[in-house]
Structures are given as structure tokens and as C-alpha cells.
N, C-alpha and C. Protein backbone atom coordinates (compact mmCIF):
# COMPACT_ATOMS: atom_id res chain seq x y z
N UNK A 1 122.00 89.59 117.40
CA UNK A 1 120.82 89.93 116.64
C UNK A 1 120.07 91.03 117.39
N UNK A 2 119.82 92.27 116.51
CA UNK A 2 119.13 93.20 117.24
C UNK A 2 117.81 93.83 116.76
N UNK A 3 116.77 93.63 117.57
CA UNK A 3 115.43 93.96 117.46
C UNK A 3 115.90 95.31 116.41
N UNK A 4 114.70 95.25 115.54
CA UNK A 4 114.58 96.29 115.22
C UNK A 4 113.38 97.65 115.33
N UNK A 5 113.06 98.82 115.47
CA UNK A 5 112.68 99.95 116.27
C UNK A 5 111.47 100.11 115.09
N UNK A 6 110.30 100.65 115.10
CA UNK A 6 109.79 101.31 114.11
C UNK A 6 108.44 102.22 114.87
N UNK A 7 108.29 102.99 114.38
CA UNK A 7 107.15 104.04 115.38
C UNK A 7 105.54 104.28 114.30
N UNK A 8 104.87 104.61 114.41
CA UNK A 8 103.65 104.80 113.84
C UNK A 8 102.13 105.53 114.08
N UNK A 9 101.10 106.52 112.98
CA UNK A 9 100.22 106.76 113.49
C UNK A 9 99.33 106.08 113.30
N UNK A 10 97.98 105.81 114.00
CA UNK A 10 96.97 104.90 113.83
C UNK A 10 95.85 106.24 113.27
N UNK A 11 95.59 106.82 112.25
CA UNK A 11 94.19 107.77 112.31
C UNK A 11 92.89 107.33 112.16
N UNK A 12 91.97 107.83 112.94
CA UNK A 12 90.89 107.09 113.24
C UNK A 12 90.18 108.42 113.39
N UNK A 13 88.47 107.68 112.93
CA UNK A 13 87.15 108.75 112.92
C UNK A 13 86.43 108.24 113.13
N UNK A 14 85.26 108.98 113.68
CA UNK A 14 84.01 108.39 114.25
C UNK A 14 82.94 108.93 113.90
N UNK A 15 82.16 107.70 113.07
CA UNK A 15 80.91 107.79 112.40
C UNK A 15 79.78 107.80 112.41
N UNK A 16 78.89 108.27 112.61
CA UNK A 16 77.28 108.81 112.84
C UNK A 16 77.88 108.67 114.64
N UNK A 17 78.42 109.16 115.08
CA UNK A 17 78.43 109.65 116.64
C UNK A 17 79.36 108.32 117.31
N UNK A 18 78.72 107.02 117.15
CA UNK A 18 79.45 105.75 117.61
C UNK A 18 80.59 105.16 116.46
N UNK A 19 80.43 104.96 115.62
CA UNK A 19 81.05 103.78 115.08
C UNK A 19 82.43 104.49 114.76
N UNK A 20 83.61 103.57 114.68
CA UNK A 20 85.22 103.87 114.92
C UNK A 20 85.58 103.14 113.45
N UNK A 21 86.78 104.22 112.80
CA UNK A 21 86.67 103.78 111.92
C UNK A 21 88.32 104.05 111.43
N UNK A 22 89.68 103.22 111.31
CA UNK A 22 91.19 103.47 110.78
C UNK A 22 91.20 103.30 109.85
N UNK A 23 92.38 104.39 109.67
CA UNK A 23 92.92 104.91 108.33
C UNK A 23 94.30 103.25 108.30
N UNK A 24 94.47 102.29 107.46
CA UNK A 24 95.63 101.83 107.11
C UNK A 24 95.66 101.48 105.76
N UNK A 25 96.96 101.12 105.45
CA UNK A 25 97.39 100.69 104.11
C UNK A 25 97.64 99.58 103.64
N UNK A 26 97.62 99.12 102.73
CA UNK A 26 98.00 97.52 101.97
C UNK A 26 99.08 97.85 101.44
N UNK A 27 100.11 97.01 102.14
CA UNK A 27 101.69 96.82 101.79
C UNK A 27 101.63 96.37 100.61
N UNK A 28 102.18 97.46 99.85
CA UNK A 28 103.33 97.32 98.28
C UNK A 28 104.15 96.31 98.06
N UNK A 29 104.04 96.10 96.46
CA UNK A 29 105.68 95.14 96.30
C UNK A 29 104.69 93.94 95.94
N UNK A 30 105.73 93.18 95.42
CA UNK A 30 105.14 91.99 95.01
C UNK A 30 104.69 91.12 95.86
N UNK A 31 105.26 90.73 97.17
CA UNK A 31 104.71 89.62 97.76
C UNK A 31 103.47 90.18 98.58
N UNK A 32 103.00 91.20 98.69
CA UNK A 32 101.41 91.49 98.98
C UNK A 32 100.65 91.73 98.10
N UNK A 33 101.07 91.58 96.53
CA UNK A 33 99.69 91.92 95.59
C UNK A 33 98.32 91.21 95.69
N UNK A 34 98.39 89.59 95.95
CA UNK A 34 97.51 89.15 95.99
C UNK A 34 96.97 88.58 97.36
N UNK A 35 97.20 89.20 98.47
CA UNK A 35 97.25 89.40 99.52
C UNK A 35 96.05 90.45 100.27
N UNK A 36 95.21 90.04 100.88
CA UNK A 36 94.10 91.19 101.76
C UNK A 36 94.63 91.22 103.15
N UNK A 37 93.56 89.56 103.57
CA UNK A 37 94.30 89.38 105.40
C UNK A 37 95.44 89.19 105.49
N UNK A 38 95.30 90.18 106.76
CA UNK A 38 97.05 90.11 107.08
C UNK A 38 97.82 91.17 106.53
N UNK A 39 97.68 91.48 105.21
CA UNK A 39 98.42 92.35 104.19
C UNK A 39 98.34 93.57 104.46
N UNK A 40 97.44 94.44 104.99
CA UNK A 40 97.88 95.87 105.43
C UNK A 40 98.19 96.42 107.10
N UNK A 41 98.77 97.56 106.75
CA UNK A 41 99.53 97.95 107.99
C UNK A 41 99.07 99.20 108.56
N UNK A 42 99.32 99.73 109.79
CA UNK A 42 99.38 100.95 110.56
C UNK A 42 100.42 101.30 109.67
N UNK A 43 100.32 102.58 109.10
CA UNK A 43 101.31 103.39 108.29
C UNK A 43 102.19 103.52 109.54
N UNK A 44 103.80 103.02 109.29
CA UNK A 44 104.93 102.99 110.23
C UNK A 44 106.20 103.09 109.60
N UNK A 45 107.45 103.00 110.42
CA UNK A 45 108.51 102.72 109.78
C UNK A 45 109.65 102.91 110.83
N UNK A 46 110.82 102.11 110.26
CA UNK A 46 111.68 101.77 111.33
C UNK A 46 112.21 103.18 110.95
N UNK A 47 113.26 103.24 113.16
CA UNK A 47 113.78 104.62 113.31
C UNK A 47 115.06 104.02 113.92
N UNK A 48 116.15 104.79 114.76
CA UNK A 48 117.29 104.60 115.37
C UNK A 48 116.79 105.58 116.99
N UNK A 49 116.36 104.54 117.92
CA UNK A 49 115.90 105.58 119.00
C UNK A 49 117.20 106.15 119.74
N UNK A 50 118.12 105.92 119.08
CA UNK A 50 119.65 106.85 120.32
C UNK A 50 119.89 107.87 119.15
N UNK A 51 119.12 107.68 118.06
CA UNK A 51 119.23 108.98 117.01
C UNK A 51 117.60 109.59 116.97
N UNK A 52 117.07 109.50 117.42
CA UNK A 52 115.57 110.31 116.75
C UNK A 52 114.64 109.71 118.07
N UNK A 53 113.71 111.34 117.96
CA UNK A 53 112.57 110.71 118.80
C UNK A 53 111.32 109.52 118.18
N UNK A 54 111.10 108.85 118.93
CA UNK A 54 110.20 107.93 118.73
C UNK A 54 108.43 108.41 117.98
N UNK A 55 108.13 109.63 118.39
CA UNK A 55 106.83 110.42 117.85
C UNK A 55 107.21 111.41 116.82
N UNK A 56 108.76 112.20 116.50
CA UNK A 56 109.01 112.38 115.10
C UNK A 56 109.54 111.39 114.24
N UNK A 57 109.92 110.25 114.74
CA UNK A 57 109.78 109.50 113.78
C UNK A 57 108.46 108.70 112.99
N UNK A 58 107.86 108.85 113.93
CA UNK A 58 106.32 108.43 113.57
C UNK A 58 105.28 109.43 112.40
N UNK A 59 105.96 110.59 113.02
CA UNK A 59 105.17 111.44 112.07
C UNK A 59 105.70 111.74 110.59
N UNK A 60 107.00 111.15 110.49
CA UNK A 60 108.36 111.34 109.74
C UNK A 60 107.53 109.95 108.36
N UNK A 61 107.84 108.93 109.75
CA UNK A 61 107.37 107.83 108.47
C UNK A 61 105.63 107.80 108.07
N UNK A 62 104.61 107.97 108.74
CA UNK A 62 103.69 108.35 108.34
C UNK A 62 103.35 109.26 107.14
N UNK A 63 104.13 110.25 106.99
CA UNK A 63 104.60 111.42 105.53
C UNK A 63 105.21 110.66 104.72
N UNK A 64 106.45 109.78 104.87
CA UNK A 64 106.45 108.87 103.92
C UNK A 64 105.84 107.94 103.08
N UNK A 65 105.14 107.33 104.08
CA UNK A 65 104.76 106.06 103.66
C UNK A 65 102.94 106.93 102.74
N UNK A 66 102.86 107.51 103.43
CA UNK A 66 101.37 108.21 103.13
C UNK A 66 101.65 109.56 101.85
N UNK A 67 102.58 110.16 101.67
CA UNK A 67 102.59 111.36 101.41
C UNK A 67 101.48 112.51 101.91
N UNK A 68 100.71 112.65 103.11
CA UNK A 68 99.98 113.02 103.79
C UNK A 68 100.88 113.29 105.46
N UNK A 69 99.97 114.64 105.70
CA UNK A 69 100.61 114.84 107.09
C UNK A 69 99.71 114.55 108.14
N UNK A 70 100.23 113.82 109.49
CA UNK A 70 99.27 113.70 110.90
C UNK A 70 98.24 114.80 110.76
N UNK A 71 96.82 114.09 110.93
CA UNK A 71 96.14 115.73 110.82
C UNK A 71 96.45 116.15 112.56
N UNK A 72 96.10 116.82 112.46
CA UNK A 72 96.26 117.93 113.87
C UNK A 72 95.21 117.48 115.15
N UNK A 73 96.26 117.07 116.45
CA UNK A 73 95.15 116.61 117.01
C UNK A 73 95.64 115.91 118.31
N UNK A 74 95.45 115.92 119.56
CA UNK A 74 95.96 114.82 120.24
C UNK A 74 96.26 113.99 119.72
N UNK A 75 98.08 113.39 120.32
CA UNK A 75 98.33 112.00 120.41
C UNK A 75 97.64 111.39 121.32
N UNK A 76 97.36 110.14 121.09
CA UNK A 76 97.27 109.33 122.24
C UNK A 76 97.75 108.00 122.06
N UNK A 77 98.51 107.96 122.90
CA UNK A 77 99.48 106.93 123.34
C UNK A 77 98.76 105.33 123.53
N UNK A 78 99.49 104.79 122.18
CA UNK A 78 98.41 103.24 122.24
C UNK A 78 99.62 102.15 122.49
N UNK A 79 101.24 102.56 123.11
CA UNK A 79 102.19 101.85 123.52
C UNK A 79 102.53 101.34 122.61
N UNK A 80 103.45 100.16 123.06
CA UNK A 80 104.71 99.31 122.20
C UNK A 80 104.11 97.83 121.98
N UNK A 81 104.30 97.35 121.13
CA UNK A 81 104.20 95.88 120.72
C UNK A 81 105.26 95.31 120.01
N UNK A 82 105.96 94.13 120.72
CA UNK A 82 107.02 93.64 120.42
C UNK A 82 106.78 91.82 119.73
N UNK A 83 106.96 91.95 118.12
CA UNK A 83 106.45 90.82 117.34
C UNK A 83 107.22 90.33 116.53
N UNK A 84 107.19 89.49 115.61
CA UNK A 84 108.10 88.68 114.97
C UNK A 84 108.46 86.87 115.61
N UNK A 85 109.55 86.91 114.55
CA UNK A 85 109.70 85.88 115.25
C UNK A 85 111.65 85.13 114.74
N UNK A 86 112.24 84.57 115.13
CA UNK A 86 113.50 84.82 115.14
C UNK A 86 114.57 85.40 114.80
N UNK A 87 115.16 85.81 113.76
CA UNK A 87 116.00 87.03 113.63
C UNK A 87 115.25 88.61 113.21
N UNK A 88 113.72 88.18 113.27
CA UNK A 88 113.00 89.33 112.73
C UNK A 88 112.54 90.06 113.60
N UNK A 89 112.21 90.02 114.91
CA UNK A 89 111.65 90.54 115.72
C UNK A 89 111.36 92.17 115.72
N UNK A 90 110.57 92.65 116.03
CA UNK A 90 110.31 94.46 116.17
C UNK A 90 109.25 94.65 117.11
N UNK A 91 109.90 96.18 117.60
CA UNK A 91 109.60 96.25 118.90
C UNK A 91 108.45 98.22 117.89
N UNK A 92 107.41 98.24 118.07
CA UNK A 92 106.65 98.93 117.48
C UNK A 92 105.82 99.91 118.47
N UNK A 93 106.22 100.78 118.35
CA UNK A 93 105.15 101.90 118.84
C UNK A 93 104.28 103.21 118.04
N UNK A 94 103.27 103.24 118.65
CA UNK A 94 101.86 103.86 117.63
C UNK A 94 101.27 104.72 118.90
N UNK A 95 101.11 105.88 118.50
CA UNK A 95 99.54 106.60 118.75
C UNK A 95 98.89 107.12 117.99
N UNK A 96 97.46 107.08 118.56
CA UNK A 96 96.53 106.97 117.43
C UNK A 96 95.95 108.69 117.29
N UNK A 97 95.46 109.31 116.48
CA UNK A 97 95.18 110.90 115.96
C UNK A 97 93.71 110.96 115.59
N UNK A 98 92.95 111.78 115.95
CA UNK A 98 91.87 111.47 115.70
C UNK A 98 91.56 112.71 114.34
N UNK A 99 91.11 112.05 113.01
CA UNK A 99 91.00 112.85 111.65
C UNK A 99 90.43 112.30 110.85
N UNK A 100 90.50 113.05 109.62
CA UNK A 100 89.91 112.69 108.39
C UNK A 100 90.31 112.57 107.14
N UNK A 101 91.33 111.72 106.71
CA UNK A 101 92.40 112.25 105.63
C UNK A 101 91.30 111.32 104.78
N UNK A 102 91.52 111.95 103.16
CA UNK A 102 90.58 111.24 102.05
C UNK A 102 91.93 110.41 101.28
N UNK A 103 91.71 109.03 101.51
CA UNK A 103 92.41 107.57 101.10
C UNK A 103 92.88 108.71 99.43
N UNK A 104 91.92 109.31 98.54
CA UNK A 104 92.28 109.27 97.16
C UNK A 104 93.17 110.40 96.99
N UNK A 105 93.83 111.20 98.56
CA UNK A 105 94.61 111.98 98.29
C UNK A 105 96.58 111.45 98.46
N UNK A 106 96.39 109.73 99.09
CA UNK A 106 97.73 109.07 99.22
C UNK A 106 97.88 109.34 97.94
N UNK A 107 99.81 109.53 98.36
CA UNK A 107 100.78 109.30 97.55
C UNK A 107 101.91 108.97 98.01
N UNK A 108 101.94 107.30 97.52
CA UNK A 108 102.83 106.50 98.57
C UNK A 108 104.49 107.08 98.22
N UNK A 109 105.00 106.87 99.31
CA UNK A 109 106.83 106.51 99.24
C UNK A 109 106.89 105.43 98.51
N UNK A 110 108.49 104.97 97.64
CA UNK A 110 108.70 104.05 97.29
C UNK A 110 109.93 103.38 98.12
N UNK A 111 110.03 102.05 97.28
CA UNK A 111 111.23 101.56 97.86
C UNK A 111 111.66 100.62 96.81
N UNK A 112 113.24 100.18 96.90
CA UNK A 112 113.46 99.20 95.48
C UNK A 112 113.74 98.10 96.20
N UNK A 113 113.87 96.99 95.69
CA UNK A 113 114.04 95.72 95.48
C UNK A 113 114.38 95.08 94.30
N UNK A 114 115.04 93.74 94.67
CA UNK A 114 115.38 93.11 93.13
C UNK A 114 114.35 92.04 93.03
N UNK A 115 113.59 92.08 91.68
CA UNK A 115 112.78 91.64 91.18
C UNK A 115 112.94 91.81 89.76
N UNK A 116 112.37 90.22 89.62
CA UNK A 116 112.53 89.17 90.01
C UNK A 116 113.38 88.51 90.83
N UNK A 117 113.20 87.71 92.16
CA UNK A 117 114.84 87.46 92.35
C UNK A 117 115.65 86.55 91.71
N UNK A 118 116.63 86.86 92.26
CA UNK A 118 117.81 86.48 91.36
C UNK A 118 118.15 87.17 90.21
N UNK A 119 117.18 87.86 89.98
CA UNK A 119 117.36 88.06 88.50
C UNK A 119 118.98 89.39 88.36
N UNK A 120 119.01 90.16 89.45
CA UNK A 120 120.14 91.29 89.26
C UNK A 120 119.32 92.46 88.98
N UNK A 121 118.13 92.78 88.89
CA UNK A 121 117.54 93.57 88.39
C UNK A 121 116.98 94.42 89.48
N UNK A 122 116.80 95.80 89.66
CA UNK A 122 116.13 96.47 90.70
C UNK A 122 114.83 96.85 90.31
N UNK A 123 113.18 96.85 90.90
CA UNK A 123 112.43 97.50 90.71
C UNK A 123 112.15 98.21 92.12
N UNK A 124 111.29 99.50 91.44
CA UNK A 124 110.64 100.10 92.13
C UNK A 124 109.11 99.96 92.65
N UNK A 125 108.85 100.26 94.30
CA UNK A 125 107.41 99.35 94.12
C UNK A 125 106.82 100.57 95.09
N UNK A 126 105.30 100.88 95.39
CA UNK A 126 104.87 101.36 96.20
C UNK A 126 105.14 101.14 98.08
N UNK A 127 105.66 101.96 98.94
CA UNK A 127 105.39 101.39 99.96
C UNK A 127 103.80 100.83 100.43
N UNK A 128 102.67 101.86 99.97
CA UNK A 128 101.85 101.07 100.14
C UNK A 128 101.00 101.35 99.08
N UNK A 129 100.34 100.12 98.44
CA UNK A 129 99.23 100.85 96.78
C UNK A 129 97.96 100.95 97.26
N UNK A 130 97.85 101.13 98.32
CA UNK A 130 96.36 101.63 98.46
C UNK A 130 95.94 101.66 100.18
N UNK A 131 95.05 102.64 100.31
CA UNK A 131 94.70 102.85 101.94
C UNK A 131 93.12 103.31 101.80
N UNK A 132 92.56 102.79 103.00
CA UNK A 132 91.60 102.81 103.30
C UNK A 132 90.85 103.19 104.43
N UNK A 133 89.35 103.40 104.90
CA UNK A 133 88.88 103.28 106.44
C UNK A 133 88.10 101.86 106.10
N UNK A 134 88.54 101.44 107.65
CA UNK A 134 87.42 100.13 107.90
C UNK A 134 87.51 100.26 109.24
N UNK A 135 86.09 99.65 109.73
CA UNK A 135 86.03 99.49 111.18
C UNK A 135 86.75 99.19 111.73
N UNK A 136 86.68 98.80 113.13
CA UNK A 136 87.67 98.55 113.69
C UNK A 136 87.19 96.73 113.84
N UNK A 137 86.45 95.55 113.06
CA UNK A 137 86.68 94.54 113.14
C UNK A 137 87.30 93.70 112.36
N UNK A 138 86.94 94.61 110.74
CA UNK A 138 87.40 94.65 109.25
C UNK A 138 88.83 95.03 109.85
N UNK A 139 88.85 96.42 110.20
CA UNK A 139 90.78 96.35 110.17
C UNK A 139 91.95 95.08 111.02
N UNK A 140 90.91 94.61 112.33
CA UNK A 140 91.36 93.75 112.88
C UNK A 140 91.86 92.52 111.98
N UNK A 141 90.56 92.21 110.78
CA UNK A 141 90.91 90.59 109.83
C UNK A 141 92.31 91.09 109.03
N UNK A 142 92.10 92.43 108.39
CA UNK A 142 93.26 92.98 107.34
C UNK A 142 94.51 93.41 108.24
N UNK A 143 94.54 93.37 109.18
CA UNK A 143 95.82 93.82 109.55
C UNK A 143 96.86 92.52 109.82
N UNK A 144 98.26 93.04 109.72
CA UNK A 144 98.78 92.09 110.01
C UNK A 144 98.56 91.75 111.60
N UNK A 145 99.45 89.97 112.12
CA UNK A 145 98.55 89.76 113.86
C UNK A 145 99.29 90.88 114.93
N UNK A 146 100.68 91.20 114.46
CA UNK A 146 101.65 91.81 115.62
C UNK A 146 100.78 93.04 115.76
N UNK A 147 100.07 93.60 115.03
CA UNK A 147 99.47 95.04 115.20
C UNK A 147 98.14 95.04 115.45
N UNK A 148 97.53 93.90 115.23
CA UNK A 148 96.45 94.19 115.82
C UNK A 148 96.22 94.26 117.28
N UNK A 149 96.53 94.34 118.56
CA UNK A 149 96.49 94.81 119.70
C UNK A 149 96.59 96.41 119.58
N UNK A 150 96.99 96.76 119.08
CA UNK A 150 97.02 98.33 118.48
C UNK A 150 95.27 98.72 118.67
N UNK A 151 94.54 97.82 117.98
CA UNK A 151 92.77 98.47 117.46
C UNK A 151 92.60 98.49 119.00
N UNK A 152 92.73 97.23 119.48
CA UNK A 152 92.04 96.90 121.14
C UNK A 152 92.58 98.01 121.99
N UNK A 153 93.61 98.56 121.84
CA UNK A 153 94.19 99.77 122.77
C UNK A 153 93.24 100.52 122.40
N UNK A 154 92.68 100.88 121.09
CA UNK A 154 92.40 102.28 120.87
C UNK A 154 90.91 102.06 121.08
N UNK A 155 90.90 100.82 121.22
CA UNK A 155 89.02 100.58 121.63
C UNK A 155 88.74 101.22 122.99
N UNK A 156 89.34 100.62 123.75
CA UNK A 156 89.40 100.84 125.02
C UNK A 156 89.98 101.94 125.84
N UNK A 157 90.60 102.47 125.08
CA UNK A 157 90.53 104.31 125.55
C UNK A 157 89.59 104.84 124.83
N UNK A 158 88.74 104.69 123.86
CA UNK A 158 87.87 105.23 123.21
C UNK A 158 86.63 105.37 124.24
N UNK A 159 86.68 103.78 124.85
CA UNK A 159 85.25 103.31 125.59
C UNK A 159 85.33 103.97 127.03
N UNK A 160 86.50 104.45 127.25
CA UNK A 160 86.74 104.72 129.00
C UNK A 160 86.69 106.66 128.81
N UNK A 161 86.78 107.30 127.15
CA UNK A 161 87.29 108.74 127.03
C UNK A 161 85.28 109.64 127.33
């Protein structure tokens, strides 16, 4: 069983001078429709690291998943987090960009699935139907748990920059 790889950007802005504020998305598809906590993600996506770098893949799936590009800007390096839990495990790395993308200009990637299951049937679903800014305590409740150590990295280079 082998971990699987996925890379990601965190974009983040800062409001009336102090307050911190990420860009993420609410995972598509049926089993997150009725879903908040927990339900959205650091725009990410799995890569092959003996095939691709780990930060173009990040910027690779970020354009996907977002139809939006990294705005322009220092990386900064918010490391790896390795989550899951038995044959699922993923080993995740993110740095975070500091910008301003407007949520009403996403246009998500898709992906198919069969749905209903069982049924034989394929639909098509958003990777993600909607993105937002929220603080960084709000994004902490909405994010899923493996990623939230992600906010606390970016707190704390924020607080030390």
C-alpha cells in the first residue's frame, strides 16, 4: 500500500492591516453537498514526485481545481502533513501566496464518478462548487482535520515575518 503524494497553494490576505484571511474551497460531488465542517479544502491535488516537481505541481493543481492562476508572489513554505488513515493515507505539501483572487471569478475542474452507485452510470461533478475567504478560525472549523495544521504554520510565520 502506497501513500499517496498531493501538493497545494494556501492564498491568503490581510485585512485592515491585522486580520488574515484564506482563499479555500468546498469539495464537489455528492458526498459534500450537505456538508460545511470539515468539507472544504486547500485547493490541492495528487502528483507523481519521481515524475514532477512538488511546487509545479501545486501550481498545476491549483489552475485546476480553481481555474485561476497563483497570484504572483513569494512562496512560503508551510511543509508536509502526512494524514489519513489505513489504506488512505497522504502525505501533503502546501505553501502559502500572499493575494487577492475574487471567489466569483472560480471556475472549477471537473471530475466523473458513478452516480448513483451501483447504478453503471457516470456523472460529472465540480471539483470544487464554491470558494471562499474566511479567517483563519472559520477556515480552521471548515477545513478538513489533516489540513488544518497548514493555518497554524501560516499563523506563525505570519507572527514571527
Amino acid at each position: 500500500m502506497t501513500d499517496k503524494t498531493s501538493a497545494g497553494v494556501l492564498v491568503f490576505r490581510r485585512r485592515d492591516g491585522a486580520d488574515v484571511e484564506v482563499l479555500i474551497g468546498h469539495m464537489g460531488g455528492p458526498f459534500f453537498a450537505r456538508k460545511d465542517s470539515g468539507a472544504w479544502s486547500i485547493p490541492k491535488g495528487e502528483y507523481e514526485p519521481e515524475l514532477e516537481d512538488a511546487r509545479a505541481a501545486a501550481s498545476r493543481e491549483f489552475h485546476e481545481e480553481l481555474g485561476l492562476f497563483v497570484p504572483p508572489g513569494d512562496w512560503i513554505p508551510l511543509g508536509d502533513v502526512r494524514y489519513g488513515s489505513g489504506k488512505g493515507k497522504k502525505t501533503v505539501t502546501v505553501w502559502a501566496v500572499e493575494g487577492d483572487l475574487d471567489p466569483a471569478d472560480v471556475v472549477p475542474g471537473t471530475f466523473e464518478m458513478e452516480w448513483p452507485p451501483r447504478s453503471g452510470r457516470m456523472a460529472s461533478f465540480p471539483e470544487i462548487d464554491r470558494a471562499g475567504w474566511f479567517d483563519l478560525t472559520t477556515a480552521h472549523d471548515k477545513l478538513g482535520t489533516g489540513q488544518r495544521p497548514f493555518l497554524d504554520r501560516l499563523k506563525d510565520y505570519l507572527s514571527q515575518a
